[in-house]
C-alpha atoms as a PDB file:
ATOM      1  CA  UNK A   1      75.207  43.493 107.255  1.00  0.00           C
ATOM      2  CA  UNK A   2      78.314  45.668 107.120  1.00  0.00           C
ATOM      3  CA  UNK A   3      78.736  45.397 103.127  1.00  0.00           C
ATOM      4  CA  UNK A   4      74.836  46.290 103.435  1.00  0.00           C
ATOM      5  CA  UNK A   5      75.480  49.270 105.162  1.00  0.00           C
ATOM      6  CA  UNK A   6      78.528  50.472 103.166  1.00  0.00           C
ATOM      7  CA  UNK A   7      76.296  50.099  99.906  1.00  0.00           C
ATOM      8  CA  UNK A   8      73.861  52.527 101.353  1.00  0.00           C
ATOM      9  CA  UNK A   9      76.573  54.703 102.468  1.00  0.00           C
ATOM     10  CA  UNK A  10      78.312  54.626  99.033  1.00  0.00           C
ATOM     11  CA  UNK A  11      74.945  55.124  97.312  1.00  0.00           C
ATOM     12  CA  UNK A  12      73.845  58.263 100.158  1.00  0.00           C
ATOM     13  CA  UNK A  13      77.654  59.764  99.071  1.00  0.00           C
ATOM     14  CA  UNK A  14      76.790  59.526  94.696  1.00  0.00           C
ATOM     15  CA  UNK A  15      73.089  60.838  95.422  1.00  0.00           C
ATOM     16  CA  UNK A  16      75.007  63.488  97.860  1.00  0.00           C
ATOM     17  CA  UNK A  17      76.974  64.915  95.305  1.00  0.00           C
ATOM     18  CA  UNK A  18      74.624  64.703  92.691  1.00  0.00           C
ATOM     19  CA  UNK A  19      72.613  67.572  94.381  1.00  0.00           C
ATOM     20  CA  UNK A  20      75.469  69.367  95.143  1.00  0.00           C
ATOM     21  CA  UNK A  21      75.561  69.707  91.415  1.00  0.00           C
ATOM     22  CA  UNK A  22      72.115  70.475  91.202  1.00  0.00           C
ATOM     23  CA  UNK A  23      72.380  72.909  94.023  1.00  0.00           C
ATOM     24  CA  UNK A  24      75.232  74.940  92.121  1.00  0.00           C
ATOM     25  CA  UNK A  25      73.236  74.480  89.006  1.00  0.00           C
ATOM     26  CA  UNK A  26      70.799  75.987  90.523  1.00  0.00           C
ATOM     27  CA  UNK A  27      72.772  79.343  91.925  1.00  0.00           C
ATOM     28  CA  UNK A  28      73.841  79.667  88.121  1.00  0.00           C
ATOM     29  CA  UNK A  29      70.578  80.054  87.490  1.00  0.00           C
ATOM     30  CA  UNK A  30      69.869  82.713  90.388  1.00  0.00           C
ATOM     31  CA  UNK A  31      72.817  84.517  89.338  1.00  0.00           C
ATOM     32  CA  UNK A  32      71.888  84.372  85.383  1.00  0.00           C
ATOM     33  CA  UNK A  33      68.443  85.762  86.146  1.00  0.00           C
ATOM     34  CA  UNK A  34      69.521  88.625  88.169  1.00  0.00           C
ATOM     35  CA  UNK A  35      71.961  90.150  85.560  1.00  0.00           C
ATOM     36  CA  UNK A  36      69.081  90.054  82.894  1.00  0.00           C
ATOM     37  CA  UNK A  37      66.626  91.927  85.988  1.00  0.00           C
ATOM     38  CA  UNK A  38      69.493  94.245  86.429  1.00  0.00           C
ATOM     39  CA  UNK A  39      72.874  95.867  86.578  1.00  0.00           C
ATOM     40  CA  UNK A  40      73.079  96.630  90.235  1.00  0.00           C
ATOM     41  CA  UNK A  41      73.737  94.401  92.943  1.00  0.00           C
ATOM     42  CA  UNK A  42      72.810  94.738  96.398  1.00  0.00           C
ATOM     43  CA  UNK A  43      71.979  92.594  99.913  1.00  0.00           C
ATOM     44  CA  UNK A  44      68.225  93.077  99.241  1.00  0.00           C
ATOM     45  CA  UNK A  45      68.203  90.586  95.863  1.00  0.00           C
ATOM     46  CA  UNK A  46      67.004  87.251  96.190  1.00  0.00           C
ATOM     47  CA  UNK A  47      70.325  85.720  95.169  1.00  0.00           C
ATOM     48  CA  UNK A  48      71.839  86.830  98.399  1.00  0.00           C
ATOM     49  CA  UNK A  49      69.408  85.412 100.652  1.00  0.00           C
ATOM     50  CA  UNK A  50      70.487  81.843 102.558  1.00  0.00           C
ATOM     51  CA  UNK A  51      68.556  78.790 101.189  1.00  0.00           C
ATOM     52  CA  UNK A  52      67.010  76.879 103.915  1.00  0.00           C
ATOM     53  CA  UNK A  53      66.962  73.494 104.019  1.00  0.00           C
ATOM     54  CA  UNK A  54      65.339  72.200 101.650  1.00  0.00           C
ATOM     55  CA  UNK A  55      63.795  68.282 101.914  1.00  0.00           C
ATOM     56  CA  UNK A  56      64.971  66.160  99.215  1.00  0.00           C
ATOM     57  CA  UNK A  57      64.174  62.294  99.001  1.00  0.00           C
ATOM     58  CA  UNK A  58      66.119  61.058 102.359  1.00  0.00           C
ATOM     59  CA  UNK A  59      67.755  64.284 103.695  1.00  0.00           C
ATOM     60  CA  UNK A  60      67.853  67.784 102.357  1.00  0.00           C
ATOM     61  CA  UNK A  61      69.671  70.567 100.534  1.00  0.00           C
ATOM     62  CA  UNK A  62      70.859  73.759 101.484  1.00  0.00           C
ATOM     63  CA  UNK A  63      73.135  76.617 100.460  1.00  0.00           C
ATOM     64  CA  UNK A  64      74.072  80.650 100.080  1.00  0.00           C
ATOM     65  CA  UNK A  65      75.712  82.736  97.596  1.00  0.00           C
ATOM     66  CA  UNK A  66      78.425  85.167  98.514  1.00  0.00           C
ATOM     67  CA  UNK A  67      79.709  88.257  96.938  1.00  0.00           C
ATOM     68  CA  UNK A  68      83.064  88.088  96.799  1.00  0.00           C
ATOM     69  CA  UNK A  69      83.421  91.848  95.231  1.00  0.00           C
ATOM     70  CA  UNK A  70      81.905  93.193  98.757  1.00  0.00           C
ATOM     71  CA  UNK A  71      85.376  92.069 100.193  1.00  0.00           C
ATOM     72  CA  UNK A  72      89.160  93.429  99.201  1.00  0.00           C
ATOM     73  CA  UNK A  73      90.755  91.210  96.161  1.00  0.00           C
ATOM     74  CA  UNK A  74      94.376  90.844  97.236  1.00  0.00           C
ATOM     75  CA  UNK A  75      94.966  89.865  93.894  1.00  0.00           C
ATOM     76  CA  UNK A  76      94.852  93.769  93.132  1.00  0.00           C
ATOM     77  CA  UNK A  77      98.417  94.433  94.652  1.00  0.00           C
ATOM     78  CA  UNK A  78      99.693  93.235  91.202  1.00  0.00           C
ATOM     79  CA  UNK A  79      99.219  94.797  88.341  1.00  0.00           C
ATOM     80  CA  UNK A  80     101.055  94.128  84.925  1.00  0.00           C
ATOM     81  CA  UNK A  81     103.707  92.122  86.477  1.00  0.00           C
ATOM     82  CA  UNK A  82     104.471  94.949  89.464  1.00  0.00           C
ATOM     83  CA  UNK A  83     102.954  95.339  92.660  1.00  0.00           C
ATOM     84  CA  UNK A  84     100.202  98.138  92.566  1.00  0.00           C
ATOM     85  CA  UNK A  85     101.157 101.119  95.139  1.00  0.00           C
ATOM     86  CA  UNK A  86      97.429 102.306  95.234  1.00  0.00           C
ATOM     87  CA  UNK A  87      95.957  99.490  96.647  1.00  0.00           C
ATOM     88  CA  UNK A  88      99.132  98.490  98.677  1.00  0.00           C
ATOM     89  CA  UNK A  89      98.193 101.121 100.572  1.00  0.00           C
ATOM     90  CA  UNK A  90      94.117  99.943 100.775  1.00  0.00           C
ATOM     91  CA  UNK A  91      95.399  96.508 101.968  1.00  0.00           C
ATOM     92  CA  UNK A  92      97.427  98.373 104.510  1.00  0.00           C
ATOM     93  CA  UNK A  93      94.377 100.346 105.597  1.00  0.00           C
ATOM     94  CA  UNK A  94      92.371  97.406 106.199  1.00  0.00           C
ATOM     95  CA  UNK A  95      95.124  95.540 108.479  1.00  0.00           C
ATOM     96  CA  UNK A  96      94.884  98.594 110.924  1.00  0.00           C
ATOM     97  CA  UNK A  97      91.582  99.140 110.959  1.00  0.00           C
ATOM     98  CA  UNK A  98      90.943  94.944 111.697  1.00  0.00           C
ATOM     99  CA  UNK A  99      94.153  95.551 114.147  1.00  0.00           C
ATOM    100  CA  UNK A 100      96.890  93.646 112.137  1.00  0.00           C
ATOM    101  CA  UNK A 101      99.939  94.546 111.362  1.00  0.00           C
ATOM    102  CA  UNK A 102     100.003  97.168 108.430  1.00  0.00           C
ATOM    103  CA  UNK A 103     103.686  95.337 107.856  1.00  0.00           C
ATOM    104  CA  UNK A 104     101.508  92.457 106.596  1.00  0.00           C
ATOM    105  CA  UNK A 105     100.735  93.582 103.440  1.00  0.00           C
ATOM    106  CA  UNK A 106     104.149  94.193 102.166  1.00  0.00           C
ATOM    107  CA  UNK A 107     104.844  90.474 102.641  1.00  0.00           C
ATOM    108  CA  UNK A 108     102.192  89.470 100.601  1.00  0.00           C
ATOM    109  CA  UNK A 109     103.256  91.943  97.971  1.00  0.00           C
ATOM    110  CA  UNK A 110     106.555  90.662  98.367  1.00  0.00           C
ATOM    111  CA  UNK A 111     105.333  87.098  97.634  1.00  0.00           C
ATOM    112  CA  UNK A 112     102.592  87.617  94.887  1.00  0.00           C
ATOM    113  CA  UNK A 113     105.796  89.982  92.862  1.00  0.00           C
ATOM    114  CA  UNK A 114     108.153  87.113  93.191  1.00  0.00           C
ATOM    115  CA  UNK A 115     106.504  85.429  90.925  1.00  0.00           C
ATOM    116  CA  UNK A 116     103.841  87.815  89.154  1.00  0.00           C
ATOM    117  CA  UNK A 117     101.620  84.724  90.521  1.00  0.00           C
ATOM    118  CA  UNK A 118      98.145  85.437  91.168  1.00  0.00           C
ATOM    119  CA  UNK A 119      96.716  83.339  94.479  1.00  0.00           C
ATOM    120  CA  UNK A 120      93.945  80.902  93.540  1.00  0.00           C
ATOM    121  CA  UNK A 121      92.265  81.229  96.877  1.00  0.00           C
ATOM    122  CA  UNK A 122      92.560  82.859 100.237  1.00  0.00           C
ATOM    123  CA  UNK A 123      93.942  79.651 102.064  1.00  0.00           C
ATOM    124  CA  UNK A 124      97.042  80.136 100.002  1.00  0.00           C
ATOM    125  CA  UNK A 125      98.040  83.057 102.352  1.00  0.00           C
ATOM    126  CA  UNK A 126      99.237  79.824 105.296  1.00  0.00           C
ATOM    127  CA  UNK A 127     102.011  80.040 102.737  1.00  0.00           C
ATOM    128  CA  UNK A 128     102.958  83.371 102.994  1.00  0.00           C
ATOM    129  CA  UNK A 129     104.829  84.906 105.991  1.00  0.00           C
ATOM    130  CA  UNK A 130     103.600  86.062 109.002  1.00  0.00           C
ATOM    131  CA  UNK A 131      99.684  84.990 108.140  1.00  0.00           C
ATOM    132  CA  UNK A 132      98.839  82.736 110.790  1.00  0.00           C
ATOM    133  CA  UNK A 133      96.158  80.826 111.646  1.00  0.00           C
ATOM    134  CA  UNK A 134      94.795  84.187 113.891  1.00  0.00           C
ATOM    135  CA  UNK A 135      95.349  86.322 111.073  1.00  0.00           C
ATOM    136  CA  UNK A 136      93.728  84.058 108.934  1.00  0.00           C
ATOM    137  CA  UNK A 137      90.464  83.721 110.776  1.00  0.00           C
ATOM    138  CA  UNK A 138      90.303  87.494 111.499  1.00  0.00           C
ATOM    139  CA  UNK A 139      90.860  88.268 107.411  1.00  0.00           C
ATOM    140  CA  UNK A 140      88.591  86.214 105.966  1.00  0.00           C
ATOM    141  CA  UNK A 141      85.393  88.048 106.116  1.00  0.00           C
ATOM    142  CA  UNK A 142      86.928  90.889 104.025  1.00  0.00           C
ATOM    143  CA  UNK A 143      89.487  89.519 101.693  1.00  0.00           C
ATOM    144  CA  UNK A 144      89.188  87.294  98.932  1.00  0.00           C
ATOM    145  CA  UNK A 145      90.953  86.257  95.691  1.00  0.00           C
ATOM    146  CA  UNK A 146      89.933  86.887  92.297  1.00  0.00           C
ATOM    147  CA  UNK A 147      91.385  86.137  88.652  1.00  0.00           C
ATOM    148  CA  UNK A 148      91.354  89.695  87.732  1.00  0.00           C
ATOM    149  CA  UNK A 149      91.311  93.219  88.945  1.00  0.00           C
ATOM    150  CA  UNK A 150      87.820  94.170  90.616  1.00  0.00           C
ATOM    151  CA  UNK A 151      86.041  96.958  92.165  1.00  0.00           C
ATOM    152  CA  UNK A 152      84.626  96.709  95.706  1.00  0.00           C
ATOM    153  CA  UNK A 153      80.979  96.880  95.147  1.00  0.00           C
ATOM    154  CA  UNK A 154      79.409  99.636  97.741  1.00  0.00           C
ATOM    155  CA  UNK A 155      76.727  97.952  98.199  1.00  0.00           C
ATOM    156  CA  UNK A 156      77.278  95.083  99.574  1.00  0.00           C
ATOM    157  CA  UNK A 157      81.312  96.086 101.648  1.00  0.00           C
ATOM    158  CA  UNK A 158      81.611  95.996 104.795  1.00  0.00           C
ATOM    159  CA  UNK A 159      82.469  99.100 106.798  1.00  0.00           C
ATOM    160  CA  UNK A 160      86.098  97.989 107.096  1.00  0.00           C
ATOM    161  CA  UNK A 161      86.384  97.256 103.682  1.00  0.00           C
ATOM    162  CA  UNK A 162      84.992 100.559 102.342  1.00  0.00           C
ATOM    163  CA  UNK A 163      87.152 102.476 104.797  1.00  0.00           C
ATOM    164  CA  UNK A 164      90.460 100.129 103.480  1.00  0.00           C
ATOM    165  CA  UNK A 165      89.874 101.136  99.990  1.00  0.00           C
ATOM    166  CA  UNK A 166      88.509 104.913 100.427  1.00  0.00           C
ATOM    167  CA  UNK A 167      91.628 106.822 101.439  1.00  0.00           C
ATOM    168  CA  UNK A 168      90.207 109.610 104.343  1.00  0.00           C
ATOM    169  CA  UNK A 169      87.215 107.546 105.575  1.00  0.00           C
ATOM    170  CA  UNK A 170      86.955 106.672 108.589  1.00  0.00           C
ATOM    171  CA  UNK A 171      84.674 103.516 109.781  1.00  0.00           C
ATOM    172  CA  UNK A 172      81.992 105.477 111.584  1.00  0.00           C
ATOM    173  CA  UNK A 173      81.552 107.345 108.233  1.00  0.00           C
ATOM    174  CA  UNK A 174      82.155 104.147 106.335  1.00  0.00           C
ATOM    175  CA  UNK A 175      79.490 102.636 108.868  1.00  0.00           C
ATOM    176  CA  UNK A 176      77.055 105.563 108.028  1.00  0.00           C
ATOM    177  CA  UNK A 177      76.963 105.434 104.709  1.00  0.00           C
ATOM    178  CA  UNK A 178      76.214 101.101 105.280  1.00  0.00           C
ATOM    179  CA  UNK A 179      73.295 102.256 107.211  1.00  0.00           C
ATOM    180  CA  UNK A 180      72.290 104.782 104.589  1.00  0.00           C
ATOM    181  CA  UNK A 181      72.354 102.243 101.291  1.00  0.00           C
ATOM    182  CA  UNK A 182      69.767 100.047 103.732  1.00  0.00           C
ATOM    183  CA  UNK A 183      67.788 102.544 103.072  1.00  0.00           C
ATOM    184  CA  UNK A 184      68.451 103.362  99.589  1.00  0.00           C
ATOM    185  CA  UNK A 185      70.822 100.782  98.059  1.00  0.00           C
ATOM    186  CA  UNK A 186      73.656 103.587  95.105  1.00  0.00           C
ATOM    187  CA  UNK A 187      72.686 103.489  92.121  1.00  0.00           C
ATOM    188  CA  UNK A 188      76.017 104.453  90.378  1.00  0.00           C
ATOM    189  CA  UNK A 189      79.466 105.377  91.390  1.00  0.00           C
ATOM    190  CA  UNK A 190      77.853 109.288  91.268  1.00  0.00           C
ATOM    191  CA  UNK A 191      75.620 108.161  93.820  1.00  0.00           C
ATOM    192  CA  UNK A 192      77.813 106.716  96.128  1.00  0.00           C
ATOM    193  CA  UNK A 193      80.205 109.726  95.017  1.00  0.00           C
ATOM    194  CA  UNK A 194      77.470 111.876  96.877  1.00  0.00           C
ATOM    195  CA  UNK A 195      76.616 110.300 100.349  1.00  0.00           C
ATOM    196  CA  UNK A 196      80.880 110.717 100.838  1.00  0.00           C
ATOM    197  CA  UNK A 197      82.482 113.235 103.916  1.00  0.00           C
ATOM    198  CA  UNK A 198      83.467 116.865 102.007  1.00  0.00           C
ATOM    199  CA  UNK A 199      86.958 116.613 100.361  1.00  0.00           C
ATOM    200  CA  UNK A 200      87.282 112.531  99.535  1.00  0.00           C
ATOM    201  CA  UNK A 201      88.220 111.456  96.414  1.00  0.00           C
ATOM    202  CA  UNK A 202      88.000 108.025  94.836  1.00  0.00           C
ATOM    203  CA  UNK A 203      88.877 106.366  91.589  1.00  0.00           C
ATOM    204  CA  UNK A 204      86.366 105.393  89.469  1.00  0.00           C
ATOM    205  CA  UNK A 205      88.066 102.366  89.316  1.00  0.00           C
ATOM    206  CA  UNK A 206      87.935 100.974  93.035  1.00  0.00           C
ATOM    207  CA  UNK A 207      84.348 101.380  93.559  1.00  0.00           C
ATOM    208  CA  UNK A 208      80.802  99.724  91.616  1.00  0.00           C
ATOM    209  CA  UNK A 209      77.492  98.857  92.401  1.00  0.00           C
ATOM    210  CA  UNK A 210      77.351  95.876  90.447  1.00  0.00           C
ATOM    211  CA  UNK A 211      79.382  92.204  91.166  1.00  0.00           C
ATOM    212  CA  UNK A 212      80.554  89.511  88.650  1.00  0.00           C
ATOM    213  CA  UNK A 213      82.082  87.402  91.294  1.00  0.00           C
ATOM    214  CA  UNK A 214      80.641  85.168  93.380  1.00  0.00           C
ATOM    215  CA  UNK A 215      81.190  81.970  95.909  1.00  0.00           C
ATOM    216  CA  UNK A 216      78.529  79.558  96.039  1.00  0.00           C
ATOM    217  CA  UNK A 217      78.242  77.054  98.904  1.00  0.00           C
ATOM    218  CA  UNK A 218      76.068  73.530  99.168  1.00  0.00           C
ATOM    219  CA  UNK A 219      75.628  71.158 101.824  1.00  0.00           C
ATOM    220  CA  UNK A 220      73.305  68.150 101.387  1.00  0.00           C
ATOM    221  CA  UNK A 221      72.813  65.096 103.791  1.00  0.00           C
ATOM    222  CA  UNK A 222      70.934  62.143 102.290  1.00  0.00           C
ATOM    223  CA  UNK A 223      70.971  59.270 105.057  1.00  0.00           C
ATOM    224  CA  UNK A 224      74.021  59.141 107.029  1.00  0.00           C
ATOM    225  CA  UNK A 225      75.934  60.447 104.118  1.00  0.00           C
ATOM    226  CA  UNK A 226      76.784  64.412 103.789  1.00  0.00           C
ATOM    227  CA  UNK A 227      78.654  66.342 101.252  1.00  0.00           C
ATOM    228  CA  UNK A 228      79.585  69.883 101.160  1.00  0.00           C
ATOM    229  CA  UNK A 229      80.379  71.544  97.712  1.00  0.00           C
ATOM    230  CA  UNK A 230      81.976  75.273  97.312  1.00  0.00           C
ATOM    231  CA  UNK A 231      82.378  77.173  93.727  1.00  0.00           C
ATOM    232  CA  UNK A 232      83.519  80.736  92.514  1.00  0.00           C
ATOM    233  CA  UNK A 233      81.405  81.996  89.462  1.00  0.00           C
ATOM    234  CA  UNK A 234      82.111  84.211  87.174  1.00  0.00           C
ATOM    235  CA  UNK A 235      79.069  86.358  85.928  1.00  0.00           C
ATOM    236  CA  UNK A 236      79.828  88.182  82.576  1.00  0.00           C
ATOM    237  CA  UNK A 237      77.675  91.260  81.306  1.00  0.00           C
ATOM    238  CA  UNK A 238      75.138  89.279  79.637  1.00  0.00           C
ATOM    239  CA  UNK A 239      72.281  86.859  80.702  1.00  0.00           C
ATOM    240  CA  UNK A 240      74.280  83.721  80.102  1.00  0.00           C
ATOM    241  CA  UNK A 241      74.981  81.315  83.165  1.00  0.00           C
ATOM    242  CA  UNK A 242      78.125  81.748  85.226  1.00  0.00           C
ATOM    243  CA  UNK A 243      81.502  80.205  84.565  1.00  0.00           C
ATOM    244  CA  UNK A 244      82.749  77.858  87.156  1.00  0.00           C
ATOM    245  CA  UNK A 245      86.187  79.372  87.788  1.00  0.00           C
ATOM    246  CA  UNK A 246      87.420  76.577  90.295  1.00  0.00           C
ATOM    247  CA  UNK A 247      85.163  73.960  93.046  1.00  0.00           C
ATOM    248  CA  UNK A 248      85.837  72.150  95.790  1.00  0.00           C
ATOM    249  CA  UNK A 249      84.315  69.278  97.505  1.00  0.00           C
ATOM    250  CA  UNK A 250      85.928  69.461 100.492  1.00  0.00           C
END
């Protein structure tokens, strides 16, 4: 009876993670389709919608996709080997206004310029001074990590995160001008550009509409087996289906 039941259980795990593939498969997809509908990327689009369980043969399937270019890459403190000043000073920006230590961000500058290493994922700051488990948990909503330099799409940041990289915003502006792309998602940097307090400047640079970066996560439970499955995609600036930059089946 027990080697019975651990067949099943073996079998529930293979059939698990076979849908997890499927699931990610399917996200590709999602994601492929909405570059060839458009250039712009906003909250409103089917791909950022969660997936609710779905009922497969024995359990079910369900997932989300994530933009990861609505949140503050910290892999944009380096640039060409040296630790960028101009978005030291974003990263600083968003530890105040999430109350943490401004003092925070040096470290991790410090660490990522030791090396000129690039993090692989966010849970690689438990290695870096000062980030506890607190600080974590309080980041993780805004930050993430990404292979290469990337814009912070404006229509789908947070407040925080818009007022970290805009230098002179403040969050109740930053939380007006959220409100205001509810109603009428920006179109182009010009448009965002627009809807900003008198006197602000920005870089072309640190702001988009558009995302190429995203994290997709499954869960499936067939039986009494479950199985969760994470992956960052790449999207490039055709049709094609994203790249799987890294998973994990945690």
């Amino acid at each position: 009876s027990t080697w019975s039941r651990q067949i099943e259980l073996t079998a529930g795990h293979v059939q698990a993670q076979l849908m997890i593939q499927a699931g990610l498969d399917w996200t590709r997809a999602v994601l492929s389709d909405d570059r060839r509908a458009s250039n712009i990327d906003t909250l409103g689009e089917p791909w950022a919608l969660r997936l609710p369980p779905i009922p497969v043969e024995n359990g079910s399937l369900a997932g989300h996709i994530e933009d990861q270019q609505g949140k503050f890459n910290l892999n944009n403190l380096l640039k060409g080997g040296k630790v960028n000043l101009a978005q030291l000073a974003h990263f600083r920006r968003l530890l105040s206004i999430l109350a943490l230590p401004p003092t925070l961000a040096d470290a991790l500058a410090d660490w990522i310029g030791a090396d000129s290493q690039l993090l692989t994922d966010v849970a690689e700051l438990a290695l870096v001074r000062g980030f506890d488990d607190g600080v974590r948990a309080r980041l993780r909503p805004f930050v993430t990590a990404l292979p290469r330099f990337t814009a912070v799409n404006a229509n789908t940041a947070s407040p925080e995160v818009l007022a970290g990289v805009v230098e002179g915003l403040g969050l109740d502006d930053a939380r007006a001008l959220v409100a205001q792309r509810e109603r009428a998602y920006f179109r182009n940097f010009s448009d965002f550009f627009s809807q900003l307090p008198r006197g602000l400047i920005v870089p072309t640079e640190n702001i988009s509409v558009s995302s190429d970066y995203f994290i997709a996560t499954m869960r499936v439970t067939i039986g009494e087996a479950q199985a969760r499955g994470s992956a960052l995609l790449a999207r490039g600036n055709t049709a094609d289906w994203p790249v799987v930059v890294w998973r994990k089946n945690p």
